[in-house]
Protein backbone atom coordinates (compact mmCIF):
# COMPACT_ATOMS: atom_id res chain seq x y z
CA UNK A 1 76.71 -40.56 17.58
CA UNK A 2 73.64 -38.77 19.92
CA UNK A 3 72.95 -36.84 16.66
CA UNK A 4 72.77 -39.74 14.35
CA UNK A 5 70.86 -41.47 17.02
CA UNK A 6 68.33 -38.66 17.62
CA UNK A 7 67.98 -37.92 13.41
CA UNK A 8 67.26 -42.05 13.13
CA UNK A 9 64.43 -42.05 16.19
CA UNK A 10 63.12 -39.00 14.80
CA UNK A 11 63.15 -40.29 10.82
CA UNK A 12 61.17 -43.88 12.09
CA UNK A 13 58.90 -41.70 14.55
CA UNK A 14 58.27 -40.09 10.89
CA UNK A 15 57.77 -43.60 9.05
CA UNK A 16 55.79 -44.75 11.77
CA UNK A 17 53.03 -41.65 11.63
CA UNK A 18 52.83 -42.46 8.00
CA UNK A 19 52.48 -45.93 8.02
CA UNK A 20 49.48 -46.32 10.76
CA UNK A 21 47.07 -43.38 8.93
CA UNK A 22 45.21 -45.69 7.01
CA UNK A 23 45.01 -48.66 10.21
CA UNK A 24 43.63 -45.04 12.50
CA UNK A 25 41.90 -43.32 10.05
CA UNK A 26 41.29 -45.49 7.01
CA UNK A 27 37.69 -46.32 7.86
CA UNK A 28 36.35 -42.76 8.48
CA UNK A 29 37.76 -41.71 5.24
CA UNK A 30 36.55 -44.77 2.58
CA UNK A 31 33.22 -44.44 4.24
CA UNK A 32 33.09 -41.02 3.35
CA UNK A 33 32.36 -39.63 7.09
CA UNK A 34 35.09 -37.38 6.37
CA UNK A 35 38.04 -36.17 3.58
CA UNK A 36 41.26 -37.31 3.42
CA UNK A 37 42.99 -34.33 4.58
CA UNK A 38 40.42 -33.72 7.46
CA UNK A 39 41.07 -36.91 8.55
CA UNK A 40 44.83 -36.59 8.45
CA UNK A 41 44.71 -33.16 10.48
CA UNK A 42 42.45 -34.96 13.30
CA UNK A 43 45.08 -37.92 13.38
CA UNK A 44 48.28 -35.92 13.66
CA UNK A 45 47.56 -33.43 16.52
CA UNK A 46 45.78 -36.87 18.43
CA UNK A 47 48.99 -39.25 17.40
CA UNK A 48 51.03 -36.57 19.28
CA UNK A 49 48.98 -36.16 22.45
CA UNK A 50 49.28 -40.02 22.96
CA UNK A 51 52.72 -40.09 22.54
CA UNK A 52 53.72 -37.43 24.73
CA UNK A 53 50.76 -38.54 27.87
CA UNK A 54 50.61 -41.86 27.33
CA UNK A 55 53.61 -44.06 26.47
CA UNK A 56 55.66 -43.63 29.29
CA UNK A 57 54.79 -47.55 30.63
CA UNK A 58 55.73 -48.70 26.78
CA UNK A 59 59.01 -46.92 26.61
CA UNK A 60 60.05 -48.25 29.58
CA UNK A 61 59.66 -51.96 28.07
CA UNK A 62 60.78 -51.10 24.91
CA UNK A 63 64.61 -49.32 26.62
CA UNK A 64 64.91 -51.78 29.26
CA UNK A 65 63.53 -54.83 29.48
CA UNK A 66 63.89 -56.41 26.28
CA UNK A 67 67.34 -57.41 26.47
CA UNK A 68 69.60 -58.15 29.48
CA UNK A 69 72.15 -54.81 29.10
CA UNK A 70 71.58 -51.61 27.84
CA UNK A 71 72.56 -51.23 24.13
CA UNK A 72 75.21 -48.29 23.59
CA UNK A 73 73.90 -44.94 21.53
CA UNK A 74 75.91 -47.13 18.55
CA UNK A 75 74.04 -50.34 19.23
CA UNK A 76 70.46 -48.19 19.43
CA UNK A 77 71.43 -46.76 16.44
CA UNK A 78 72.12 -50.06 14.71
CA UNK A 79 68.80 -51.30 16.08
CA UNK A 80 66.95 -48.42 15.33
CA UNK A 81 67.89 -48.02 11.91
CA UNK A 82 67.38 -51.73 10.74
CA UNK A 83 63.69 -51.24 11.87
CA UNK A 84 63.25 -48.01 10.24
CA UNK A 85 64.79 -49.65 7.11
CA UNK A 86 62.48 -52.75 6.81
CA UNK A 87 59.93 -50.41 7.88
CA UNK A 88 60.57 -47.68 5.33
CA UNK A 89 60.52 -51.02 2.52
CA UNK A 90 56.91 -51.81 3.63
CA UNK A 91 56.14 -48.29 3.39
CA UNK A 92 57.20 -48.20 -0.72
CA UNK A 93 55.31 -51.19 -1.57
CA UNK A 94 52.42 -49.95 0.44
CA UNK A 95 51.61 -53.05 2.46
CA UNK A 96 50.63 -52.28 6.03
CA UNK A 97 52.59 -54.12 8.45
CA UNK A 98 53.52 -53.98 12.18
CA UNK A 99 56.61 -52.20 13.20
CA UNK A 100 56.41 -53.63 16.84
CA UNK A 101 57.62 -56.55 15.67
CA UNK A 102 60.30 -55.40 13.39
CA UNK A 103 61.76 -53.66 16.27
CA UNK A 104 61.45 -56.20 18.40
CA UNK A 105 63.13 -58.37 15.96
CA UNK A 106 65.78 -56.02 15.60
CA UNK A 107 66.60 -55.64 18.89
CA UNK A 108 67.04 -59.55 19.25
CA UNK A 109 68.90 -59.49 16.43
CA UNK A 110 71.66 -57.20 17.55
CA UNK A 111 71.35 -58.77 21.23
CA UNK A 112 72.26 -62.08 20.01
CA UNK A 113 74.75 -60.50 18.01
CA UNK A 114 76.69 -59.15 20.65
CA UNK A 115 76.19 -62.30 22.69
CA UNK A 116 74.01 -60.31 25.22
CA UNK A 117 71.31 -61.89 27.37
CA UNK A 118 67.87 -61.30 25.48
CA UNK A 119 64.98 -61.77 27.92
CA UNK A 120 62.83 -63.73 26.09
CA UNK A 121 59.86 -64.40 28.59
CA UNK A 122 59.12 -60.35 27.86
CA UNK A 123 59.56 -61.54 24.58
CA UNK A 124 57.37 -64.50 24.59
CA UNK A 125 54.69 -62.29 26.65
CA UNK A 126 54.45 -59.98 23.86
CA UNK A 127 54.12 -62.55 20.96
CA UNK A 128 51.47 -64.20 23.21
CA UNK A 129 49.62 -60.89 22.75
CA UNK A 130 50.24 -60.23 19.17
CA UNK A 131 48.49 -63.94 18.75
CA UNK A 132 45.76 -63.40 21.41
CA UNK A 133 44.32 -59.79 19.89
CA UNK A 134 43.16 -60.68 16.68
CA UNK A 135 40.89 -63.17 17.87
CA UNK A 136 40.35 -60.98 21.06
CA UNK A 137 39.36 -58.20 18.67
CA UNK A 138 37.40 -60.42 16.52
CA UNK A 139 35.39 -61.62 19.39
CA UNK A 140 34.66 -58.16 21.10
CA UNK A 141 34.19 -56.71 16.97
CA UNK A 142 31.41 -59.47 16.62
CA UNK A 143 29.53 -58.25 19.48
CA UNK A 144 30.15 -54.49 18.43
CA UNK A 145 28.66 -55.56 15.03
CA UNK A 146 25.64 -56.74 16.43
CA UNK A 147 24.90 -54.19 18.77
CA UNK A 148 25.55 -51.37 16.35
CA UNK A 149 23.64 -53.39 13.40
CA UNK A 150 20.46 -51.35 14.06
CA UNK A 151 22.58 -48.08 13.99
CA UNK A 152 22.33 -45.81 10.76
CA UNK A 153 23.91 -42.59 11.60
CA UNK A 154 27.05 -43.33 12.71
CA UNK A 155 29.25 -41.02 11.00
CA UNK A 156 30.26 -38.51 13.31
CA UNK A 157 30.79 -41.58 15.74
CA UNK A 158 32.75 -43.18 13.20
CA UNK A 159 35.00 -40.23 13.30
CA UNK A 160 35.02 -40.05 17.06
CA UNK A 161 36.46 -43.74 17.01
CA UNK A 162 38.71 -43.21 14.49
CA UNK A 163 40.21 -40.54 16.80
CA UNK A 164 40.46 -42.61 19.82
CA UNK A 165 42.55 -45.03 17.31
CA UNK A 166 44.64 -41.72 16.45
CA UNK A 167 45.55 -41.50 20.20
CA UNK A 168 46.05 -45.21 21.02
CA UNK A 169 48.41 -45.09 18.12
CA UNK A 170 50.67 -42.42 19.71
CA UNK A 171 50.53 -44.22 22.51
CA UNK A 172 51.45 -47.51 21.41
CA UNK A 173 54.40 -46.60 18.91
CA UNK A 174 55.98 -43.73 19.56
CA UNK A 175 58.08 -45.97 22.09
CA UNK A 176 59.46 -47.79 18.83
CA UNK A 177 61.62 -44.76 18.34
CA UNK A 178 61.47 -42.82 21.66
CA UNK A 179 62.62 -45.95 23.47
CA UNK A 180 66.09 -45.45 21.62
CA UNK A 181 66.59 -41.97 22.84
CA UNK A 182 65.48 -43.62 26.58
CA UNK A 183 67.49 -46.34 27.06
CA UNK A 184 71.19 -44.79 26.75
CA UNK A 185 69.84 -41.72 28.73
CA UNK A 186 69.62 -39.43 25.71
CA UNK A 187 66.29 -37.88 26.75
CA UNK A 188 63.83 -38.31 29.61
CA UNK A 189 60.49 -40.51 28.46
CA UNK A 190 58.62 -37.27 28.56
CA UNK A 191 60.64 -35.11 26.34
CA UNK A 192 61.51 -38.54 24.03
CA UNK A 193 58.10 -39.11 23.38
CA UNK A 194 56.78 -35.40 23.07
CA UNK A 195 60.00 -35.11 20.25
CA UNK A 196 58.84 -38.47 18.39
CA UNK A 197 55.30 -37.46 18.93
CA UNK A 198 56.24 -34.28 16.78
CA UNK A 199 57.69 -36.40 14.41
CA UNK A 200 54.33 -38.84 13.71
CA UNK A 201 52.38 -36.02 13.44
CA UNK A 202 54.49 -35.06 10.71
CA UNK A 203 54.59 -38.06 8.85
CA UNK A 204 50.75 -38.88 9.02
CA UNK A 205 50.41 -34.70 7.66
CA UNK A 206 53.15 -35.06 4.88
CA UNK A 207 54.00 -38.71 4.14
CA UNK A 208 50.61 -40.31 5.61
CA UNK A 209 48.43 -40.05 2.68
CA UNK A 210 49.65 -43.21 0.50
CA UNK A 211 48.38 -45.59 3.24
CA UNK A 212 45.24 -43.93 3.90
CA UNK A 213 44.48 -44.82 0.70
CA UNK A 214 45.55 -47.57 0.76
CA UNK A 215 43.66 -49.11 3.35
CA UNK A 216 40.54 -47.05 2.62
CA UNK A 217 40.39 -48.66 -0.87
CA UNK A 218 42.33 -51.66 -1.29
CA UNK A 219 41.14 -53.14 2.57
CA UNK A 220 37.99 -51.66 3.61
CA UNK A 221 34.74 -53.25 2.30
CA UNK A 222 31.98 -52.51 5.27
CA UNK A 223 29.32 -50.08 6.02
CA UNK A 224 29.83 -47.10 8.81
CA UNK A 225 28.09 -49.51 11.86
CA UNK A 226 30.89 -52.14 10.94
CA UNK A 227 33.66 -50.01 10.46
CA UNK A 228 32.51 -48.07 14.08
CA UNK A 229 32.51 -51.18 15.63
CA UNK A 230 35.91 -52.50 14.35
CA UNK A 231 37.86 -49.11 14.81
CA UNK A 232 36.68 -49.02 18.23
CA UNK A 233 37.59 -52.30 19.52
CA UNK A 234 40.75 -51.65 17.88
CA UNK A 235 41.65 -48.93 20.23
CA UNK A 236 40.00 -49.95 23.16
CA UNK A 237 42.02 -53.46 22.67
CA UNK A 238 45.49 -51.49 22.10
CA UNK A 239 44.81 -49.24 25.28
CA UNK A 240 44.38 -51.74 27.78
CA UNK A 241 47.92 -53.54 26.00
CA UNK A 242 49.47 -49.98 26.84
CA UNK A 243 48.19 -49.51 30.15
CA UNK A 244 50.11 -52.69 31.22
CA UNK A 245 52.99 -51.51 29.20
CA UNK A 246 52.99 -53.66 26.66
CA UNK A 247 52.46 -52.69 23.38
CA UNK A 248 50.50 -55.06 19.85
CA UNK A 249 49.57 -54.31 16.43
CA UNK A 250 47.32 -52.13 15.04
CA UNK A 251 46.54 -53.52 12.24
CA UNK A 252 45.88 -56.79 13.29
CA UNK A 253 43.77 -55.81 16.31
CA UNK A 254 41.83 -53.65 13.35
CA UNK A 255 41.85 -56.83 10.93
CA UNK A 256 40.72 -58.85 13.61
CA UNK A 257 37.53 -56.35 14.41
CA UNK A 258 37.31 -56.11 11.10
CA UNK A 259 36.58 -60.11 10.60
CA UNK A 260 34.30 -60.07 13.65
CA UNK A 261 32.37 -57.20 13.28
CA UNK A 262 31.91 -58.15 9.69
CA UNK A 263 30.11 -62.10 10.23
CA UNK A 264 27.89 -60.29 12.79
CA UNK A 265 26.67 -58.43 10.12
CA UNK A 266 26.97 -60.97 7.11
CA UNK A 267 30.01 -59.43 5.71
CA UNK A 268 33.37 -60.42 4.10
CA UNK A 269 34.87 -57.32 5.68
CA UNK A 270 38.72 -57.88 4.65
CA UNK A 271 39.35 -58.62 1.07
CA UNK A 272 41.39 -61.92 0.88
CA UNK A 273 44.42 -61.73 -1.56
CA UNK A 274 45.03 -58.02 0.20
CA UNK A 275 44.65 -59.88 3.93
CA UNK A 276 47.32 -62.66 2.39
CA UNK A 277 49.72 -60.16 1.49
CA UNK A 278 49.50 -58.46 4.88
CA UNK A 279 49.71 -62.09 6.75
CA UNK A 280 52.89 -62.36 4.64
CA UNK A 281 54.39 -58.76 5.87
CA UNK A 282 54.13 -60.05 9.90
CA UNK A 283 55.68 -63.41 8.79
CA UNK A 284 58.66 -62.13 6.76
CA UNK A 285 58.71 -58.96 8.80
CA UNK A 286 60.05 -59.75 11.92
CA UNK A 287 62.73 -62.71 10.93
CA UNK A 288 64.11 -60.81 7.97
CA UNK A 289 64.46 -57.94 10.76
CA UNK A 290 65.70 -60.09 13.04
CA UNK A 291 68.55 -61.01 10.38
CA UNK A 292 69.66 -57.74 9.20
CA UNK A 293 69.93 -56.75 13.28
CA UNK A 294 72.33 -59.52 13.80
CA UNK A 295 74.33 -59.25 10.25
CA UNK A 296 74.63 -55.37 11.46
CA UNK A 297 75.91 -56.25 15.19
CA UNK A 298 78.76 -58.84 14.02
CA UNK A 299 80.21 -56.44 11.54
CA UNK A 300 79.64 -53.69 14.63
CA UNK A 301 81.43 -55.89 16.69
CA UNK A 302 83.97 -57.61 14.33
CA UNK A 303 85.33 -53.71 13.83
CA UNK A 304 85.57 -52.97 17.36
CA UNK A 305 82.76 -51.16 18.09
CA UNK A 306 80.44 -52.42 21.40
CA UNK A 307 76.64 -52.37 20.98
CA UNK A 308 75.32 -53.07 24.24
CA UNK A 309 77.29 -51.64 28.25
């Protein structure tokens, strides 16, 4: 069970790194401050660093304080392959979504489940953050927009930001899979999140390039001062969630900067019908999640298997 466990963390570490290139690097690369697979080699090694320095606060909410017991290597496994599933689904259809919250609503889902305690006011804290840093984002990406509107070489800086998004990234969801591997005692949070770390590097060089596209055609409609702004007010909002060991969305802190940073500058800086299809992905995401988490821990449990100690 360790090895199917450690395979599955490793495999959504993988989706993750693919699915977040275009929310990190998206920008850079439709704006033409740099090619596709420069940008992909300056997110990888970056996406790694983050994980392995920097997640150590995040991993610690994600193994232990999200539900009252500590799920079994069979009930992490249950967990972590429902999110990598709905994940992976997202991925095919190329719509950007946020795998917080489909972990999150997997682990609920196989806590309830298994009748075990889930702590719901760390729950409630985090969806109180998820709905605070769009707007938060907007706010601070309206300011950004203003004060970089008189700005016209920006490219290298656009670059620089997209790198600090890079980081915040491996930060902020590498404990998504390394908080598996944590919370039966697998692996220490320093060699859990260096091993996942290895693993989004690998899926933003190999898998990554679909939703770098993706984003950097089918989202992105700005010039380089709005697209600076936005990408750095996307990391700098995702940072300060991690250094309190909490952990949000990328993509909609970057769609909120996006929106902000745009009306400074008199722009319609998300397209719509693309923005209603990702407001769709973080509604379905999470409950359908949620369900597939609890189907999977009654039929764990109805054939004698335990999910949580």
């Amino acid at each position: 069970m360790t090895i199917v466990l450690v395979a599955l963390a490793f495999s959504f570490a993988w989706s993750i790194g693919s699915h977040y290139t275009g929310a990190c690097m998206g920008m850079p690369y439709a704006l033409g401050a740099v090619r596709a697979r420069v940008a992909l080699a300056i997110m990888a090694p970056l996406a790694l660093v983050g994980a392995a320095t920097a997640s150590g606060k995040v991993v610690t909410t994600v193994g232990h304080k999200l539900i009252a017991r500590t799920p079994t290597r069979l009930g992490e496994v249950v967990i972590v392959a429902v999110a990598f599933a709905v994940t992976a689904a997202y991925n095919v259809v190329r719509i950007p979504t946020s795998t917080i919250q489909l972990l999150v609503g997997s682990v609920a889902g196989v806590a309830v489940g298994a009748s075990v305690g889930v702590r719901w006011h760390t729950i409630l804290t985090l969806v109180a953050i998820w709905a605070a840093a769009p707007p938060v984002a907007a706010a601070l990406g309206y300011v950004g927009g203003r004060t970089l509107g008189r700005v016209t070489r920006v490219g290298g800086a656009l670059v620089l930001v997209g790198a600090a998004a890079s980081f915040a990234m491996g930060a902020n969801d590498v404990a998504l899979a390394s908080g598996a591997l944590v919370g039966p005692g697998v692996l220490s949070p320093h060699v859990a999140g260096l091993v996942c770390g290895v693993a989004l590097a690998l899926g933003v060089l190999i898998t990554g390039r679909g939703l770098l596209d993706r984003v950097a055609f089918d989202i992105v409609e700005v010039d380089r001062a709005t697209a600076t702004s936005a990408q750095l007010v996307q990391a700098l909002v995702i940072l300060v969630a991690v250094s309190f060991g909490y952990f949000t969305s990328m993509n909609q802190a970057l769609v909120g900067a996006m929106a902000g940073a745009g009306s400074a500058r008199g722009q319609h800086a998300v397209k719509r019908r693309t923005l209603l299809g990702i407001a769709r992905g973080w509604l379905v995401g999470p409950p359908s999640a949620f369900a597939l988490a609890l189907v999977a821990s009654l039929l764990v449990r109805a054939g004698g298997g335990a999910v949580a100690h």
